[in-house]
C-alpha atoms as a PDB file:
ATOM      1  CA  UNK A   1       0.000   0.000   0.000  1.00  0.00           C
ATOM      2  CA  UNK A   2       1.169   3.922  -1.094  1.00  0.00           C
ATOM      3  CA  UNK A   3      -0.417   6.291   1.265  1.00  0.00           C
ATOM      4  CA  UNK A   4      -0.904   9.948   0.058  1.00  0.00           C
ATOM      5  CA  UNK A   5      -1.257  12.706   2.313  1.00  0.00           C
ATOM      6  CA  UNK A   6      -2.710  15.754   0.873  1.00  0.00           C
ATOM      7  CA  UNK A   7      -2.852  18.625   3.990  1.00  0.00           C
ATOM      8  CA  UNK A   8      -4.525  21.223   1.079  1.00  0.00           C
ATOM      9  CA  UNK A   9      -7.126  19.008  -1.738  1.00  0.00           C
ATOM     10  CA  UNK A  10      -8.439  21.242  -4.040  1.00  0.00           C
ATOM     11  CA  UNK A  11     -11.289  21.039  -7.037  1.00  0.00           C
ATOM     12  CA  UNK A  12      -9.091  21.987 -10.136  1.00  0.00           C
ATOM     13  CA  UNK A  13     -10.821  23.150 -12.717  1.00  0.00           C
ATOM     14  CA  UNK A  14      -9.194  23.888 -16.024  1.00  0.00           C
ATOM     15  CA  UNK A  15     -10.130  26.054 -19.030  1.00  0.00           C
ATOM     16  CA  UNK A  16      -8.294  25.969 -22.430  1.00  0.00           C
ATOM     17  CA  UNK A  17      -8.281  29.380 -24.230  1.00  0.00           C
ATOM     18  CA  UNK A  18      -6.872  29.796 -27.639  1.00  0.00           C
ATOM     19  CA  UNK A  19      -4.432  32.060 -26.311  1.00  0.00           C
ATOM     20  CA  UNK A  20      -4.627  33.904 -23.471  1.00  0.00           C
ATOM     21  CA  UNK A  21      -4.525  38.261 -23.617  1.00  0.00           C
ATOM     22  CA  UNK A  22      -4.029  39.846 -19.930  1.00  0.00           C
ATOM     23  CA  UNK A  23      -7.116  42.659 -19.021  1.00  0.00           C
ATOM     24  CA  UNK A  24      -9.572  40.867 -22.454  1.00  0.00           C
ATOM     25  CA  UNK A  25     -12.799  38.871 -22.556  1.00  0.00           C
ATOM     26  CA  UNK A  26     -12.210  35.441 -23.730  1.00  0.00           C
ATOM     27  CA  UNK A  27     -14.187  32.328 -24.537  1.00  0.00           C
ATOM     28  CA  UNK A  28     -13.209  28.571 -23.495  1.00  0.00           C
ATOM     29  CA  UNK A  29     -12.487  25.935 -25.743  1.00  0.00           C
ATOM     30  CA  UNK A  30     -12.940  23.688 -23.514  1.00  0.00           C
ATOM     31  CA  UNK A  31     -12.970  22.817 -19.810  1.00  0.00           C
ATOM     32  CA  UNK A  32     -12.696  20.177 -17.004  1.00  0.00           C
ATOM     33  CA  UNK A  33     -13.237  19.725 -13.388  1.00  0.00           C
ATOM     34  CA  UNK A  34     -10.759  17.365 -11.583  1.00  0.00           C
ATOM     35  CA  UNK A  35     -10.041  16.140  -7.802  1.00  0.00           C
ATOM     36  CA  UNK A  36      -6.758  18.274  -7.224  1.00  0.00           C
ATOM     37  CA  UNK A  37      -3.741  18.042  -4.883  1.00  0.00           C
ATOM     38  CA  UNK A  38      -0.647  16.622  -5.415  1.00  0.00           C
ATOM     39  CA  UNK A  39      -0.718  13.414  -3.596  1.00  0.00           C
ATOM     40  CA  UNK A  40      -4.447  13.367  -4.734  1.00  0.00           C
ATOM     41  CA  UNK A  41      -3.112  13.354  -8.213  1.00  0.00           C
ATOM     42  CA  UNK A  42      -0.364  10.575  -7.051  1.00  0.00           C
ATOM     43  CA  UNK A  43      -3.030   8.222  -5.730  1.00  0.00           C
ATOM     44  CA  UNK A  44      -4.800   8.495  -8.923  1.00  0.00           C
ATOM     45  CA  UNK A  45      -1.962   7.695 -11.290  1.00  0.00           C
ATOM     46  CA  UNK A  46      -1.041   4.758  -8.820  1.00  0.00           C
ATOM     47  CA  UNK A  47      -4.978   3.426  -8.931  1.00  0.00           C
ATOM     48  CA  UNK A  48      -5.405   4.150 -12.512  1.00  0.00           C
ATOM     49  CA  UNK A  49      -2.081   1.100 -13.193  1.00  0.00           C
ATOM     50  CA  UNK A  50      -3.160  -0.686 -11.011  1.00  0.00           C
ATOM     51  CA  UNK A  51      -0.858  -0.138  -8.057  1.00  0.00           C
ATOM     52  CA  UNK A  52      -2.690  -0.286  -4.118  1.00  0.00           C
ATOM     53  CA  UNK A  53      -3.218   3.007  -3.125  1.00  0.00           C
ATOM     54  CA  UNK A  54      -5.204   5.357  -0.691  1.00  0.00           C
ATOM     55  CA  UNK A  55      -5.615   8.791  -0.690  1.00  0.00           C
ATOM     56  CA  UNK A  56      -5.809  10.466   3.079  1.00  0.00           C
ATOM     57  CA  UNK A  57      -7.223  14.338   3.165  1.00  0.00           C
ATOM     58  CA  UNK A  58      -8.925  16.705   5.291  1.00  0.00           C
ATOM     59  CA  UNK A  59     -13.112  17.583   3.771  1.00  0.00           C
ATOM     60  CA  UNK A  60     -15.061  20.218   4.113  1.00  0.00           C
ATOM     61  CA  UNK A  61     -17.865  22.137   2.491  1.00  0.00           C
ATOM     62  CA  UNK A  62     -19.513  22.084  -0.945  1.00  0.00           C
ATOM     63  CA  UNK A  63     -16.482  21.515  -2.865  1.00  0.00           C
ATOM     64  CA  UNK A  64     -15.324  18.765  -0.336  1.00  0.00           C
ATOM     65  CA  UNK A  65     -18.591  16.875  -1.542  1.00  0.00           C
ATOM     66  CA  UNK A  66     -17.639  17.093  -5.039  1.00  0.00           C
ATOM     67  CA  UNK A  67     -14.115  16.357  -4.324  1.00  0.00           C
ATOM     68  CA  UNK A  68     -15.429  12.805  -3.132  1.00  0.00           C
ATOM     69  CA  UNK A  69     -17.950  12.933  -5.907  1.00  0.00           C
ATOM     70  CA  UNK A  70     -14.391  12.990  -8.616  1.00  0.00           C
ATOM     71  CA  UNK A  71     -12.452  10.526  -6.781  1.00  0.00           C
ATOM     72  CA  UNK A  72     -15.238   8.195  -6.684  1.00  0.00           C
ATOM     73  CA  UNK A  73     -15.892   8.795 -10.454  1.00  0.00           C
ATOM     74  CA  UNK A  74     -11.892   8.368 -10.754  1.00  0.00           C
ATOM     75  CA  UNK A  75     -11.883   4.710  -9.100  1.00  0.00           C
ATOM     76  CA  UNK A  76      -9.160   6.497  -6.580  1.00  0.00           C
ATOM     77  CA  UNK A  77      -9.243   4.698  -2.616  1.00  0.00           C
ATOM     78  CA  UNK A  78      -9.846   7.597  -0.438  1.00  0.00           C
ATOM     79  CA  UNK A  79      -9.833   8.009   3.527  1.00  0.00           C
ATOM     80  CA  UNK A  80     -11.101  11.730   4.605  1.00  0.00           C
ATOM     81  CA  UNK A  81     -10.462  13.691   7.966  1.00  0.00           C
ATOM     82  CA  UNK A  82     -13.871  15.842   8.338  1.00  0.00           C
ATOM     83  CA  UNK A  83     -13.123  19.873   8.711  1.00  0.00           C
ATOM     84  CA  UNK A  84     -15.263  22.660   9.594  1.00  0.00           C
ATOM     85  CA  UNK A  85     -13.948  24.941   6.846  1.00  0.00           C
ATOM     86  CA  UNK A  86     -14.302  24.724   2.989  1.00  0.00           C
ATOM     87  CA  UNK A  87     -11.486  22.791   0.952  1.00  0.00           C
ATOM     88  CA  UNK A  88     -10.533  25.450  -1.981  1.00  0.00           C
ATOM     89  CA  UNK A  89     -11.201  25.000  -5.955  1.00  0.00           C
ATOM     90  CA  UNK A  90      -8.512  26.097  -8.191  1.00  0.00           C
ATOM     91  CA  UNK A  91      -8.255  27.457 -11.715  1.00  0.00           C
ATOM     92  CA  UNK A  92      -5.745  26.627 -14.451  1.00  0.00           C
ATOM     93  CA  UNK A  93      -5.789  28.887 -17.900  1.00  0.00           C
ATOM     94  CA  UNK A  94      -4.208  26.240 -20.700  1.00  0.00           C
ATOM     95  CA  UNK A  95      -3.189  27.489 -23.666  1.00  0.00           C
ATOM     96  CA  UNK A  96      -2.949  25.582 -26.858  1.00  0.00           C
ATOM     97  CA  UNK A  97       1.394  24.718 -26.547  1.00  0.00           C
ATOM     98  CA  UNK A  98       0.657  23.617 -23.273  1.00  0.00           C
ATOM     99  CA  UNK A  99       1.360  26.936 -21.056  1.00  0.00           C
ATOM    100  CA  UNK A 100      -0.032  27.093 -18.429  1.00  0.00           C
ATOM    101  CA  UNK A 101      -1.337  29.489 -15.544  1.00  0.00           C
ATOM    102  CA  UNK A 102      -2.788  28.994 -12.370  1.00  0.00           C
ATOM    103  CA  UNK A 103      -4.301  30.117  -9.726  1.00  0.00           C
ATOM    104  CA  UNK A 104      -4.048  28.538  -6.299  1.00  0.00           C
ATOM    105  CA  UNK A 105      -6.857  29.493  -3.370  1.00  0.00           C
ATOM    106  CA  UNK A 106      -5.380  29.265  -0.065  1.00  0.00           C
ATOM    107  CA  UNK A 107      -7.606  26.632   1.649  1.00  0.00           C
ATOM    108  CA  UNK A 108      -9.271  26.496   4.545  1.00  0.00           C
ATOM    109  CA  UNK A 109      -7.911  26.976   8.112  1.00  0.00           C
ATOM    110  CA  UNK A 110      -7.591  23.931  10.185  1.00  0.00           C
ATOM    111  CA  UNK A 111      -7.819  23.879  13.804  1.00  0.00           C
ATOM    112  CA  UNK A 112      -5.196  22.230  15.696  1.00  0.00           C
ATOM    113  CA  UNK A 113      -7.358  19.035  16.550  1.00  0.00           C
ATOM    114  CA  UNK A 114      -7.964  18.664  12.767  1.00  0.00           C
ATOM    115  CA  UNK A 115      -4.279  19.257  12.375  1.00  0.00           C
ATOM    116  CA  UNK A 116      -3.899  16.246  14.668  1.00  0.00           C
ATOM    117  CA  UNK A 117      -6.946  14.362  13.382  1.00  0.00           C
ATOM    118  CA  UNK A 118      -4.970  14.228   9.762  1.00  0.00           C
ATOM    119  CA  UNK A 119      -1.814  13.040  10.954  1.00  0.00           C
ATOM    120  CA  UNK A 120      -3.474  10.872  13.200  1.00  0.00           C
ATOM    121  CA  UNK A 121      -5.543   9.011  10.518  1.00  0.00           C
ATOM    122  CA  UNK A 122      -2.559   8.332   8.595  1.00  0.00           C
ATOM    123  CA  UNK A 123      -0.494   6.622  11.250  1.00  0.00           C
ATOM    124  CA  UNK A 124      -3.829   4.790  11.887  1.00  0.00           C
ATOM    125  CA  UNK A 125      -4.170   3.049   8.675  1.00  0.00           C
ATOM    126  CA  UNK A 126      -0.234   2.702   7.541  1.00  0.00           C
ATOM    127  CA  UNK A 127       0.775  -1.111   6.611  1.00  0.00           C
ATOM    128  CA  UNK A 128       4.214  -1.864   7.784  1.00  0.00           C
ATOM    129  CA  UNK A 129       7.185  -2.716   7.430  1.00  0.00           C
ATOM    130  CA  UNK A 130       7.677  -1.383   3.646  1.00  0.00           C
ATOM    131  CA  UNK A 131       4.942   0.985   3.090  1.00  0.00           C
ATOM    132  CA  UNK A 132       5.701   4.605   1.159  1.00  0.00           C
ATOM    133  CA  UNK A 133       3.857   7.252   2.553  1.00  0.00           C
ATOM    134  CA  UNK A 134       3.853  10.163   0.693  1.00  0.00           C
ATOM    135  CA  UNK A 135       3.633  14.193   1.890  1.00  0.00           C
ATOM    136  CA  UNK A 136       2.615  16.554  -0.794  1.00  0.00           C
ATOM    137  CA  UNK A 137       2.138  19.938  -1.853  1.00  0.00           C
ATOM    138  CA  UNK A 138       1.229  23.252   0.157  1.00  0.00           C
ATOM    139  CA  UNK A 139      -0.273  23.431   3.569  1.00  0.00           C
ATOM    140  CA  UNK A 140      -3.698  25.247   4.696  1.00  0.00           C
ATOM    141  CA  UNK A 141      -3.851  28.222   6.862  1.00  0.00           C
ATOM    142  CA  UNK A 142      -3.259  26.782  10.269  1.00  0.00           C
ATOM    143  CA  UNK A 143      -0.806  23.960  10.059  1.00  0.00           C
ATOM    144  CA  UNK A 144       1.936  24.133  11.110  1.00  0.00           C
ATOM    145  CA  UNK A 145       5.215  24.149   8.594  1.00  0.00           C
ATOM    146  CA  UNK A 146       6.605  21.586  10.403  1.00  0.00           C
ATOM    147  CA  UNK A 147       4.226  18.940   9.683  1.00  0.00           C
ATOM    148  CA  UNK A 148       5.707  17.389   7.542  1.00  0.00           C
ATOM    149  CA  UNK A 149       8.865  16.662   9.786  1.00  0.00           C
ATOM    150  CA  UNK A 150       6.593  15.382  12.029  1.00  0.00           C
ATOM    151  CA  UNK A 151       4.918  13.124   9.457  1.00  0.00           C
ATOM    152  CA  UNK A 152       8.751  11.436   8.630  1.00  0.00           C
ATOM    153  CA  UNK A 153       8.712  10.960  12.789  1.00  0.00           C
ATOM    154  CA  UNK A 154       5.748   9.151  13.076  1.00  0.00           C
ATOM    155  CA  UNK A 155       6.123   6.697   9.939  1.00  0.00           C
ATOM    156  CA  UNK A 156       9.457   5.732  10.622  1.00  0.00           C
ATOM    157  CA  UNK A 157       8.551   4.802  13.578  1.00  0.00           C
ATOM    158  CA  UNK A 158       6.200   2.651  12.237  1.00  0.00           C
ATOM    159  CA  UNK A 159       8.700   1.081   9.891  1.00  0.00           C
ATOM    160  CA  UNK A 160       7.209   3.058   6.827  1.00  0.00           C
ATOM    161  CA  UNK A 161       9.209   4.543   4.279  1.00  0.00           C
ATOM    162  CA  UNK A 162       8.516   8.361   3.463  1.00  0.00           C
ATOM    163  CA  UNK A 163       8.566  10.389   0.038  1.00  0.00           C
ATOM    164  CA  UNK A 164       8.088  14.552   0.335  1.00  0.00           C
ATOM    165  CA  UNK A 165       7.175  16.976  -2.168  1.00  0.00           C
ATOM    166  CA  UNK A 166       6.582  20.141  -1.455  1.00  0.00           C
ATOM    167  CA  UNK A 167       8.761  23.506  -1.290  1.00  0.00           C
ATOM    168  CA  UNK A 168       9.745  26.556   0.682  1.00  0.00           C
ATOM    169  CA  UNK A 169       9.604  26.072   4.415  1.00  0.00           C
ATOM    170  CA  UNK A 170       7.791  22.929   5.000  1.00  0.00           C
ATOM    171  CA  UNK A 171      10.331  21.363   2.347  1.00  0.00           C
ATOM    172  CA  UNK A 172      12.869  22.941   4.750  1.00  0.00           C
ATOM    173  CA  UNK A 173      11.484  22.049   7.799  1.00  0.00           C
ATOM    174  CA  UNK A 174      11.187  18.206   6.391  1.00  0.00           C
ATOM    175  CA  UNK A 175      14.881  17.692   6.203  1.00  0.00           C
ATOM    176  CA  UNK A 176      16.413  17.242   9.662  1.00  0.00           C
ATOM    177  CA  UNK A 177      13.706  13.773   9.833  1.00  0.00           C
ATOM    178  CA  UNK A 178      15.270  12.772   7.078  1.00  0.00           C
ATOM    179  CA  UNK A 179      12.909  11.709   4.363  1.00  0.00           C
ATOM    180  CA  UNK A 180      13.610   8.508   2.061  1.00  0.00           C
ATOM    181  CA  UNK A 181      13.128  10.386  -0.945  1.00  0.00           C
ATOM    182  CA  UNK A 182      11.981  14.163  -1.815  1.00  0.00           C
ATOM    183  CA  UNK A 183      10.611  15.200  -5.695  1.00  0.00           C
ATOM    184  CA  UNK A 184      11.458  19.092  -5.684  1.00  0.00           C
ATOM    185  CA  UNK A 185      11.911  20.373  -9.185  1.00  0.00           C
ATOM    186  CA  UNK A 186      14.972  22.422 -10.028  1.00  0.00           C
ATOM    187  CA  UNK A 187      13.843  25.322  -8.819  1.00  0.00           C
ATOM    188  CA  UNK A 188      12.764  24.491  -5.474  1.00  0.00           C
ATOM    189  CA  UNK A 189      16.055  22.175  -4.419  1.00  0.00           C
ATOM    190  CA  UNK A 190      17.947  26.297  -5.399  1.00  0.00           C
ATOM    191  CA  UNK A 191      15.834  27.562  -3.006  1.00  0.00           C
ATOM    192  CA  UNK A 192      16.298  24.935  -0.344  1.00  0.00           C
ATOM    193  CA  UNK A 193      20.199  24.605  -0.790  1.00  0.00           C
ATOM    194  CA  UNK A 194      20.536  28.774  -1.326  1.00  0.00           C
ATOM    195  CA  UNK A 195      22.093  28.671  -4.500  1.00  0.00           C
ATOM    196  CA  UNK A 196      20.935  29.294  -8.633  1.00  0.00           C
ATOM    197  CA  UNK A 197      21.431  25.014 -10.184  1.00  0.00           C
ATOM    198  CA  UNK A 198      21.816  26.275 -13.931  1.00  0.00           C
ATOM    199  CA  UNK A 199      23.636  22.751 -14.888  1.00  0.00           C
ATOM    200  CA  UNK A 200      22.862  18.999 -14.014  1.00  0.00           C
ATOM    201  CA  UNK A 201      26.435  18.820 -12.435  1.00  0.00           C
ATOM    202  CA  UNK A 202      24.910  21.882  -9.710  1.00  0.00           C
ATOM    203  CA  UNK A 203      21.537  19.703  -9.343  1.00  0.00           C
ATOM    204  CA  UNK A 204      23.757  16.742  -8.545  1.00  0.00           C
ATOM    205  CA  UNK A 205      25.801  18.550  -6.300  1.00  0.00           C
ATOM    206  CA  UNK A 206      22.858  20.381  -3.963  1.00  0.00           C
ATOM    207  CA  UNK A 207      21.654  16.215  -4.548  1.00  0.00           C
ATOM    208  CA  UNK A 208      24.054  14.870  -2.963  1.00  0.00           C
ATOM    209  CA  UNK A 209      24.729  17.295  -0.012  1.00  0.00           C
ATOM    210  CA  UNK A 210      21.152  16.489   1.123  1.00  0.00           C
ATOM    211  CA  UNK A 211      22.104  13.054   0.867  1.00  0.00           C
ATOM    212  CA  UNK A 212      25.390  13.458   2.617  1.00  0.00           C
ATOM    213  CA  UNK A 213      22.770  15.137   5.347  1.00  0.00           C
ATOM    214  CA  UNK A 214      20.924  12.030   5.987  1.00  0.00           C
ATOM    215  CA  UNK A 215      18.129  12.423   2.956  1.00  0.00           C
ATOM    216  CA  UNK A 216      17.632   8.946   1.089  1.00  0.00           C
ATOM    217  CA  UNK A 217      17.426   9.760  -2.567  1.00  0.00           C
ATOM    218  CA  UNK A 218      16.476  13.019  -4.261  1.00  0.00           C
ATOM    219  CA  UNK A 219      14.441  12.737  -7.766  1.00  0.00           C
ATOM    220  CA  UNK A 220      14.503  16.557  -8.987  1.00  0.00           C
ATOM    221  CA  UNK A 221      12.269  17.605 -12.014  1.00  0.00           C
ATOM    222  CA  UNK A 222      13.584  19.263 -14.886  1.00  0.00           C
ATOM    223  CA  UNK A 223      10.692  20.398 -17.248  1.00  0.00           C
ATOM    224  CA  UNK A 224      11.833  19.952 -20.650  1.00  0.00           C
ATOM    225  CA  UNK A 225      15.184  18.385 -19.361  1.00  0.00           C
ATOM    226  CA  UNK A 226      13.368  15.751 -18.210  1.00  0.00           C
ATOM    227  CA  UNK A 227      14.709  14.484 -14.631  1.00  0.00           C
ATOM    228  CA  UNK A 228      17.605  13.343 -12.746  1.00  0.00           C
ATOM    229  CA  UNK A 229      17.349  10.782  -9.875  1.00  0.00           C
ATOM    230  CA  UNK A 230      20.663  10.865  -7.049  1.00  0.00           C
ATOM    231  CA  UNK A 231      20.964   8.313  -4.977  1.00  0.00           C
ATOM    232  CA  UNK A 232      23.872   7.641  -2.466  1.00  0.00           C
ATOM    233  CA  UNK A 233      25.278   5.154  -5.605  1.00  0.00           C
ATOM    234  CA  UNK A 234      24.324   6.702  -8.393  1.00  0.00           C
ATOM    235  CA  UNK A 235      23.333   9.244 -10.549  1.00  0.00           C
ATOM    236  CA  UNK A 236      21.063   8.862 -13.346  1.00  0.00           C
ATOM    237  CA  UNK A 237      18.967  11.123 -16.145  1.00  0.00           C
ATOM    238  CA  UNK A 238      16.418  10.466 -17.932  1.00  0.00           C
ATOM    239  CA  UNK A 239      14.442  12.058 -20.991  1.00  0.00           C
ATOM    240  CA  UNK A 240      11.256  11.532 -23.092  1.00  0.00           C
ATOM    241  CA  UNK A 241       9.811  13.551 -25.800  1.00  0.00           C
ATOM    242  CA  UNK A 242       5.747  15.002 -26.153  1.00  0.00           C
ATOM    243  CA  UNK A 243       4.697  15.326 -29.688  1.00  0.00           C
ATOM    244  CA  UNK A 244       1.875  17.372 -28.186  1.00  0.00           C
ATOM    245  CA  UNK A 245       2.375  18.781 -24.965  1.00  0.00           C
ATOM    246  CA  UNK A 246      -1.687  19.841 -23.542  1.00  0.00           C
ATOM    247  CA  UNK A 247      -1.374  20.805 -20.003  1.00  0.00           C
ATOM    248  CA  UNK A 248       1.468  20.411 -17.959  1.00  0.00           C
ATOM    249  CA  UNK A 249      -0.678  20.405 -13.985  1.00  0.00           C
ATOM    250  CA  UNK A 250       0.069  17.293 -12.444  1.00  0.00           C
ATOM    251  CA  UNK A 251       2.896  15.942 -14.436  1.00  0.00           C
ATOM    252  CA  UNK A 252       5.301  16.181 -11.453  1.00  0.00           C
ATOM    253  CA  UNK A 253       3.079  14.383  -9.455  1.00  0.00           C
ATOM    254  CA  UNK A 254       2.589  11.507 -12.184  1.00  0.00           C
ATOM    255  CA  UNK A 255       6.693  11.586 -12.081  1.00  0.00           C
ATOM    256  CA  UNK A 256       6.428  10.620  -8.676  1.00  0.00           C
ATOM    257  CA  UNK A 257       3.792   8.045  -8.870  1.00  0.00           C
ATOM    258  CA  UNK A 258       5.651   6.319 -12.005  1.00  0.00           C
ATOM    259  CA  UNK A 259       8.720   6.188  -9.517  1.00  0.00           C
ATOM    260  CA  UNK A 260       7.019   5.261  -6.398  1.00  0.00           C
ATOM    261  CA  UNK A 261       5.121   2.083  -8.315  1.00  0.00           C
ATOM    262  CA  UNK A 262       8.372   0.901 -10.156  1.00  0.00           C
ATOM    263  CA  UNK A 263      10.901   1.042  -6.679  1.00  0.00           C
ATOM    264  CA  UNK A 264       7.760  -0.473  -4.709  1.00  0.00           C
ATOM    265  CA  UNK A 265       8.387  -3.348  -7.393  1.00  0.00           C
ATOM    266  CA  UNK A 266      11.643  -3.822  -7.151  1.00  0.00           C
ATOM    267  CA  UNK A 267      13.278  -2.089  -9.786  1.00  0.00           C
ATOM    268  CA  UNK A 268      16.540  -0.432 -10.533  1.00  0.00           C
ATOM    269  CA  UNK A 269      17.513   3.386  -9.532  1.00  0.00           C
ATOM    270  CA  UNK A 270      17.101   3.602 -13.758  1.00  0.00           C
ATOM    271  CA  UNK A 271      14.151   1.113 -14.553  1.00  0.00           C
ATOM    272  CA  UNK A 272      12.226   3.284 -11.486  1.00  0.00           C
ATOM    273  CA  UNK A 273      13.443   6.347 -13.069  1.00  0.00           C
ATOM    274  CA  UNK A 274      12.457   5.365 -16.470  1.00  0.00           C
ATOM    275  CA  UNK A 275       9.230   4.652 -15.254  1.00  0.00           C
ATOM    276  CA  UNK A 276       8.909   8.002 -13.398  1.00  0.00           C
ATOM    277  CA  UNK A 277       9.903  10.184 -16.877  1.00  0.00           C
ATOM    278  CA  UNK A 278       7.344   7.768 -18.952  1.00  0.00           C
ATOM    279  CA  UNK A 279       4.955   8.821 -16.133  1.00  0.00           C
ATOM    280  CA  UNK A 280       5.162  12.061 -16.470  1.00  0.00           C
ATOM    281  CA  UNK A 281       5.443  12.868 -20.130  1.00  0.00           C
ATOM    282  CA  UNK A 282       2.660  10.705 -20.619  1.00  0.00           C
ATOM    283  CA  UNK A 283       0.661  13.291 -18.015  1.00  0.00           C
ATOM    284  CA  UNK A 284       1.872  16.455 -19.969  1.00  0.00           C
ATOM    285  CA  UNK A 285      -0.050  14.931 -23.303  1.00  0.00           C
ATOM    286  CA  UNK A 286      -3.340  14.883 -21.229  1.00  0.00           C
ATOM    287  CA  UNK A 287      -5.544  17.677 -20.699  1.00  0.00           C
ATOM    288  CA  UNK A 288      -6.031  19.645 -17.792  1.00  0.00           C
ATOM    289  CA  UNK A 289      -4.803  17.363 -14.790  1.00  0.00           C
ATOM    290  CA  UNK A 290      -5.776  13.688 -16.181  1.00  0.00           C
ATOM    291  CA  UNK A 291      -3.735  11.227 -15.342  1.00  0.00           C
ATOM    292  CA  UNK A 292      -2.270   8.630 -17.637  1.00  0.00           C
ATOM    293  CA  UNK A 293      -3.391   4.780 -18.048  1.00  0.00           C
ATOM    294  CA  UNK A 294      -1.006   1.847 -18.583  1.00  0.00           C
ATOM    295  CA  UNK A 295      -1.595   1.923 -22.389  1.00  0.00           C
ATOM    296  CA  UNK A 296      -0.452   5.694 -22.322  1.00  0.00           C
ATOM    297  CA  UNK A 297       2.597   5.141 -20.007  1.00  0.00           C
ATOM    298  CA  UNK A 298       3.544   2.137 -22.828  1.00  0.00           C
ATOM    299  CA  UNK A 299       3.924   5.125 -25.720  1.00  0.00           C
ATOM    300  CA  UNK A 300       6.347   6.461 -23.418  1.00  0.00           C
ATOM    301  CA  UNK A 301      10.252   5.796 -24.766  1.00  0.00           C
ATOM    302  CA  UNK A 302      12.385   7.279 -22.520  1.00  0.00           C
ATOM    303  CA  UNK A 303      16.145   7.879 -23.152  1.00  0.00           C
ATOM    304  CA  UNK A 304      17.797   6.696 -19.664  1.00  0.00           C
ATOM    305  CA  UNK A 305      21.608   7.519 -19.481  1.00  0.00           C
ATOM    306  CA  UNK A 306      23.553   6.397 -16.602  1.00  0.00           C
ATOM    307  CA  UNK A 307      26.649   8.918 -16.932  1.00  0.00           C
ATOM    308  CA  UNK A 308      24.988  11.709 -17.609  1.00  0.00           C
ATOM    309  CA  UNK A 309      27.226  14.879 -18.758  1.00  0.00           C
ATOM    310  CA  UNK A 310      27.584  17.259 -15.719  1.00  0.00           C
ATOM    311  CA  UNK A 311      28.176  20.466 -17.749  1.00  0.00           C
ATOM    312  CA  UNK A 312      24.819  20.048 -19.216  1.00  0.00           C
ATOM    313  CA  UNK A 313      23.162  23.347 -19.352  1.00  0.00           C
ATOM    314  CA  UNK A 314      19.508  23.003 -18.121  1.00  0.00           C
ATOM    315  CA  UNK A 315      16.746  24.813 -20.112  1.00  0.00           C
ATOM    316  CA  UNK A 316      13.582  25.125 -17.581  1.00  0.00           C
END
């Protein structure tokens, strides 16, 4: 079983414009309404191949009754904390080459019993000894940063293993408990190691000093570059190409959930990170933030290299 801890759901719902003008009145081309959050969007990927899977979040409110309303429709395991306050509904713009913008509502504030109540649940229904639980994304108004510290406490204890990914302080904060694995994209590990990482060699490098720190293995998104996965043996990158790129919400999560399902199996640091890239390029060919099937994972070639060129010059 992957559990998937999502401290701030959200109902995404995602418009396509034919391009989009700043400050004009413009018509859709189409639109969608999907159960958001990051580990949300993990569970489904892992449910959707196949993989066991349950989906732990805090509900509230109208849009916490459609949330559960999506995930049923999706076929995605889900085990909910109740809240007194609303869960929040996002937007994403799409454009037609894939760009995309969004905007994020805050969420609701939880109370410190529901802060509790959340953790709680997951500790609650964790197998053991070789379970993945996974953190994701931003927190509500009223939890604490430091959650997700305290989530790598309580699991290990357990005997769990625990993936992050998130950013800015609570990605901070996460670190001295030592997670098994975080997912930040490029940009968030420069934040979190203080430095600009404009070459593969630099992501290695702020890699492997988090490693050196007592952090298991760090898989770091890189957009177009595809990704890099550092372990305390290895280093490996990996590539795929998207004929048509449609919406790129969610892909980072499917990168994790392709990665999660193939180390949960057994595989390699490159089969699991081949399976991670095929994940996620297969998302960024979907609209809005659908998640791919086995069948659309399969199109997926990635190009795996295990000596990859440090002085490569990253592009996102």
């Amino acid at each position: 079983m992957i559990l998937t801890l999502t401290p701030n759901p959200s109902v995404d719902r995602t418009i396509t414009v034919a391009a989009l003008t700043r400050g004009a009145v413009q018509r859709a081309t189409d639109t969608r309404m999907d159960p958001g959050g990051k580990g949300i969007n993990v569970s489904r990927a892992l449910a959707l191949n196949g993989a066991a899977t349950t989906a732990i979040l805090p509900i509230g409110g109208g849009h916490g009754r459609m949330m559960l309303e999506l995930l049923e429709a999706a076929g995605t395991p889900v085990c909910t904390v109740p809240i007194r306050g609303a869960i929040r509904a996002n937007v994403a713009l799409v454009e037609p080459d894939g760009t995309t913008t969004k905007i994020n509502e805050l969420g609701p504030t939880l109370d410190p019993d529901e802060v509790e109540a959340v953790l709680a649940k997951v500790t609650d229904i964790s197998d053991a000894p070789l379970s993945w639980v996974v953190g994701c994304g931003s927190l509500p108004p009223g939890m604490p940063e430091g959650v997700y510290g305290d989530l790598v406490r309580r699991v290990h204890e357990r005997g769990g293993r625990v993936a992050i990914d998130t950013s800015g302080a609570p990605l901070t904060l996460a670190i001295p408990a030592g997670p098994d694995l975080i997912k930040p994209n490029r940009v968030e590990l420069g934040e979190l190691v203080g430095r600009d990482l404009d070459t593969l060699g630099a992501v290695v490098e702020a890699a492997r000093d988090l490693i050196a720190g007592g952090i298991g293995e760090v898989l770091v998104s890189l957009g177009r570059d595809g990704a890099v996965l550092v372990t305390r043996d290895t280093v490996t990158h990996a590539i795929a190409s998207v004929a048509q790129p449609l919406s790129t919400v969610g892909a980072g999560d499917c990168t994790l959930a392709g990665y999660l399902l193939a180390s949960r199996r057994g595989d390699s640091p490159a089969q699991a990170l081949a399976t991670a890239v095929a994940f996620g390029a297969a998302a960024v060919g979907l609209p809005g933030s659908e998640v791919p099937n086995p069948a659309q994972v399969a199109q997926i070639n990635p190009v795996v290299d295990p000596d990859p060129d440090p002085a490569m010059v990253l592009t996102d």
